[in-house]
N, C-alpha and C. Protein backbone atom coordinates (compact mmCIF):
# COMPACT_ATOMS: atom_id res chain seq x y z
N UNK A 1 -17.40 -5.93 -1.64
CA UNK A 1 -18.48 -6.81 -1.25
C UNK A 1 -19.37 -6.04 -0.28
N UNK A 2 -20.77 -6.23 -0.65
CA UNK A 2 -21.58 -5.01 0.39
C UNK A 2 -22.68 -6.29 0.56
N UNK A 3 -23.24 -6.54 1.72
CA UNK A 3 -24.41 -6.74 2.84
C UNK A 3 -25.08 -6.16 2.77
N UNK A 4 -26.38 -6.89 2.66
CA UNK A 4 -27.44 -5.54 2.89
C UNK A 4 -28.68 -6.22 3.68
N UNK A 5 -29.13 -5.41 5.35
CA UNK A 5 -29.28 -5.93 6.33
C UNK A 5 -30.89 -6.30 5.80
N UNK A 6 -32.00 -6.97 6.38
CA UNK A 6 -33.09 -7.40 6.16
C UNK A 6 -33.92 -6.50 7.10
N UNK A 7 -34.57 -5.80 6.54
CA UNK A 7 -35.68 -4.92 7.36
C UNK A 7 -36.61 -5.67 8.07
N UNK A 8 -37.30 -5.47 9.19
CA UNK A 8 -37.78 -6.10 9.96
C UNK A 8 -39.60 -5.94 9.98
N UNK A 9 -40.30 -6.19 9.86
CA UNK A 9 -42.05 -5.62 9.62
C UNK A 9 -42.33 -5.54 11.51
N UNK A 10 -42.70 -4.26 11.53
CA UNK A 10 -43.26 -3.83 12.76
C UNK A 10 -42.15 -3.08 13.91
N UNK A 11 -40.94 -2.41 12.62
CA UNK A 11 -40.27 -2.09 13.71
C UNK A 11 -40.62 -0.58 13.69
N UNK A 12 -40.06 -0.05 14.67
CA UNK A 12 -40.46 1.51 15.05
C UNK A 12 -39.29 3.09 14.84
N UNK A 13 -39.01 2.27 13.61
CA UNK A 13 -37.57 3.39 12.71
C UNK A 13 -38.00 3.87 11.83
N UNK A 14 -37.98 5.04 11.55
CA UNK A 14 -38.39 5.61 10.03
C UNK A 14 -37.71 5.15 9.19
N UNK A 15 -35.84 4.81 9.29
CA UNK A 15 -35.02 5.03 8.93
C UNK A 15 -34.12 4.45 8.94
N UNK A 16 -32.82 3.43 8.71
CA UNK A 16 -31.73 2.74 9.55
C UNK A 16 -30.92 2.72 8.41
N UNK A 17 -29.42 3.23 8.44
CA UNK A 17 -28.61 3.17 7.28
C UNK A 17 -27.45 2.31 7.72
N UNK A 18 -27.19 1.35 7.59
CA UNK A 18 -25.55 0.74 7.93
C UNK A 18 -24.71 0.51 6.71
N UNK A 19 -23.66 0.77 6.41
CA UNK A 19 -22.50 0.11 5.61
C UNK A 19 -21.53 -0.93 6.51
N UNK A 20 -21.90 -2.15 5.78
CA UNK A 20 -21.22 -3.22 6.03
C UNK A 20 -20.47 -3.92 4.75
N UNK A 21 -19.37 -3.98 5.07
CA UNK A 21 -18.49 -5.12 3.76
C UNK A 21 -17.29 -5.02 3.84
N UNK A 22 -16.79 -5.12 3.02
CA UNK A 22 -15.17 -5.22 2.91
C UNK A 22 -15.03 -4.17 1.40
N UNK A 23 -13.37 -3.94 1.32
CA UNK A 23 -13.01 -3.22 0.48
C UNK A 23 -11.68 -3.91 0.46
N UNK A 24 -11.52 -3.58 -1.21
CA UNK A 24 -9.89 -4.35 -1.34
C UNK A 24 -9.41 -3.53 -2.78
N UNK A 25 -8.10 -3.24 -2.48
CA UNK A 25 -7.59 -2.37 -3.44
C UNK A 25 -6.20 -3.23 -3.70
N UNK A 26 -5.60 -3.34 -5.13
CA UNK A 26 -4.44 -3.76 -5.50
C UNK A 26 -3.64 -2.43 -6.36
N UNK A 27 -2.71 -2.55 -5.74
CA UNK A 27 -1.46 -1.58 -6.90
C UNK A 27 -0.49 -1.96 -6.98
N UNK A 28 0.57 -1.94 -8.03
CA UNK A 28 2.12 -2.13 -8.13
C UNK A 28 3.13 -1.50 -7.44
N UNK A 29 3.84 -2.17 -7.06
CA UNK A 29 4.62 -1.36 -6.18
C UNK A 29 5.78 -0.92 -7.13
N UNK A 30 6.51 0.12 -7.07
CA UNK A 30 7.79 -0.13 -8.35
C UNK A 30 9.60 -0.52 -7.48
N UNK A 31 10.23 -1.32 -8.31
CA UNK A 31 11.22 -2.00 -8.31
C UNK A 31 12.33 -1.07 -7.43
N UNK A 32 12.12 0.14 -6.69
CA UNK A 32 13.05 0.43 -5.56
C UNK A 32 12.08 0.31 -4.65
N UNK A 33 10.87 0.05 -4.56
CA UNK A 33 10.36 -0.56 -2.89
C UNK A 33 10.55 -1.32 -1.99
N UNK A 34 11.13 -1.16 -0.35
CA UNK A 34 11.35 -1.77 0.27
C UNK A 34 10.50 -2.65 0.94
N UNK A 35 9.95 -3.34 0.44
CA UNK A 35 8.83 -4.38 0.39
C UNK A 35 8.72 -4.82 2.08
N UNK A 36 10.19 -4.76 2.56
CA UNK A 36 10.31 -5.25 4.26
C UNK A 36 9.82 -4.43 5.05
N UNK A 37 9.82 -3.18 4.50
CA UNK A 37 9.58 -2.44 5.08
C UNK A 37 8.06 -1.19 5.34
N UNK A 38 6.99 -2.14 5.00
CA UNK A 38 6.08 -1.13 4.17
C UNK A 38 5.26 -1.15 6.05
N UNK A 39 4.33 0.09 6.36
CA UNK A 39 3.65 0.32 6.93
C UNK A 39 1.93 0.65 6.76
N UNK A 40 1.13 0.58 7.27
CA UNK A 40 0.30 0.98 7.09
C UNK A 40 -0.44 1.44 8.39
N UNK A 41 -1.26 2.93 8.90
CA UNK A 41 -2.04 3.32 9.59
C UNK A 41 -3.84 3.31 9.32
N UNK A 42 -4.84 3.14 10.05
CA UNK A 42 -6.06 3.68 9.81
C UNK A 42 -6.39 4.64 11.16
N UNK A 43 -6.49 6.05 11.01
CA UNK A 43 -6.98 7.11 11.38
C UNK A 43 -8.22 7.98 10.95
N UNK A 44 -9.00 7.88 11.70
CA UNK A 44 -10.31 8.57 11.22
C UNK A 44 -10.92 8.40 9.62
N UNK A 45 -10.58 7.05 10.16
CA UNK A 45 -11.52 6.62 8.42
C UNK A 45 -10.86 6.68 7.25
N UNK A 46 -9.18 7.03 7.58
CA UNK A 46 -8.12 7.23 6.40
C UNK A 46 -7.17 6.63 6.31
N UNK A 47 -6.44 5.33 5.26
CA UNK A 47 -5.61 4.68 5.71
C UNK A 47 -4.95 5.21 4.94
N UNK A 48 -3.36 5.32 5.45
CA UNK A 48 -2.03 5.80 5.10
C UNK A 48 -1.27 4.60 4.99
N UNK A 49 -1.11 4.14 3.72
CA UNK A 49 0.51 3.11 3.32
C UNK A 49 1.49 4.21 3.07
N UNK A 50 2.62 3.83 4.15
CA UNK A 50 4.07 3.82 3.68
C UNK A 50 5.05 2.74 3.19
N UNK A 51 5.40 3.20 1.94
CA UNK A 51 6.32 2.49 1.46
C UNK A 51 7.79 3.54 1.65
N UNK A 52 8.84 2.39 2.28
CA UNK A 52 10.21 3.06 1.57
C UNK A 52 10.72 2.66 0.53
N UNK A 53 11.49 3.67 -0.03
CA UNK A 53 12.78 3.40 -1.36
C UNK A 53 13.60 2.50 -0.63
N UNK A 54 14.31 1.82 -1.44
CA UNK A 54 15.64 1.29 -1.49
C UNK A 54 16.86 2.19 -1.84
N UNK A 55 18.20 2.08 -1.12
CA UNK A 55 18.90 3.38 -1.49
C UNK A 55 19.25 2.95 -2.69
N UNK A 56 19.63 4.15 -3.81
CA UNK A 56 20.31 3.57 -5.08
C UNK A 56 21.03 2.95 -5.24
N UNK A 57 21.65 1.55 -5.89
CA UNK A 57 23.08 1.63 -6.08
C UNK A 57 24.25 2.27 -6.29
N UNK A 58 24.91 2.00 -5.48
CA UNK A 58 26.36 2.53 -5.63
C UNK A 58 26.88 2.50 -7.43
N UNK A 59 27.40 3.48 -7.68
CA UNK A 59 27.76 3.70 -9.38
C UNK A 59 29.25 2.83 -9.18
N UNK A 60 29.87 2.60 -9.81
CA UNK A 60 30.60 1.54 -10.36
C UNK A 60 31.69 2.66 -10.53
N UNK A 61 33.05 2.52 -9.32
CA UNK A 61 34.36 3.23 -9.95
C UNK A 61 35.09 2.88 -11.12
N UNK A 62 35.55 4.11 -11.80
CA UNK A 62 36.47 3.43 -13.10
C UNK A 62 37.23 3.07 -12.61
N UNK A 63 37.70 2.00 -13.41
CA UNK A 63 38.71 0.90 -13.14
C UNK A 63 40.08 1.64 -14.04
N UNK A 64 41.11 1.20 -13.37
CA UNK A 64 42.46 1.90 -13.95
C UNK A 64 43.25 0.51 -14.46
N UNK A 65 43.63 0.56 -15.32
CA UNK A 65 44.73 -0.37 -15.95
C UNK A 65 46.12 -0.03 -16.66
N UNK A 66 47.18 -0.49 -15.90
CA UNK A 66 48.53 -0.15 -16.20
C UNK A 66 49.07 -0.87 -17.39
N UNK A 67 48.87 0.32 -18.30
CA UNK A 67 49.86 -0.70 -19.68
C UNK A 67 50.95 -0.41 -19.65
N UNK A 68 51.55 -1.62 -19.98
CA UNK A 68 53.32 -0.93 -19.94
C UNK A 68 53.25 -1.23 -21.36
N UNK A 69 54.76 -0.19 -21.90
CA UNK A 69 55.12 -0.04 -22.90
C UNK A 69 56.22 -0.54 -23.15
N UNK A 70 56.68 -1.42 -24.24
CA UNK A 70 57.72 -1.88 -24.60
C UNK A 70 58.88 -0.90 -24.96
């Protein structure tokens, strides 16, 4: 969404540039994101999202079963 300011008759600027509005960005996050945990910085005009992983699941020990024999 961009604004755009109304020039004035009789003012004494050659020139006047402003950016005004908003900005909005959507993306997917994927299915090990720690959603609780997300950050975001703005530094010199640059914003940094952090997202963390989720740790993997644990793999599943084989299971042992004792057959007895007749």
């Amino acid at each position: 969404e961009r604004k755009r300011e109304e020039e004035k008759e009789g003012a004494k600027y050659l020139r006047m540039e402003r950016r005004v509005g908003k900005f909005m960005r959507k993306f997917v996050l994927p299915e090990n994101a720690n959603t609780d945990a997300i950050s975001a910085k703005c530094q010199d005009g640059v914003l940094s999202v952090t997202v963390q992983k989720l740790p993997p699941p644990q793999p599943k020990k084989p299971r042992t079963i004792e057959v007895k024999v007749a």
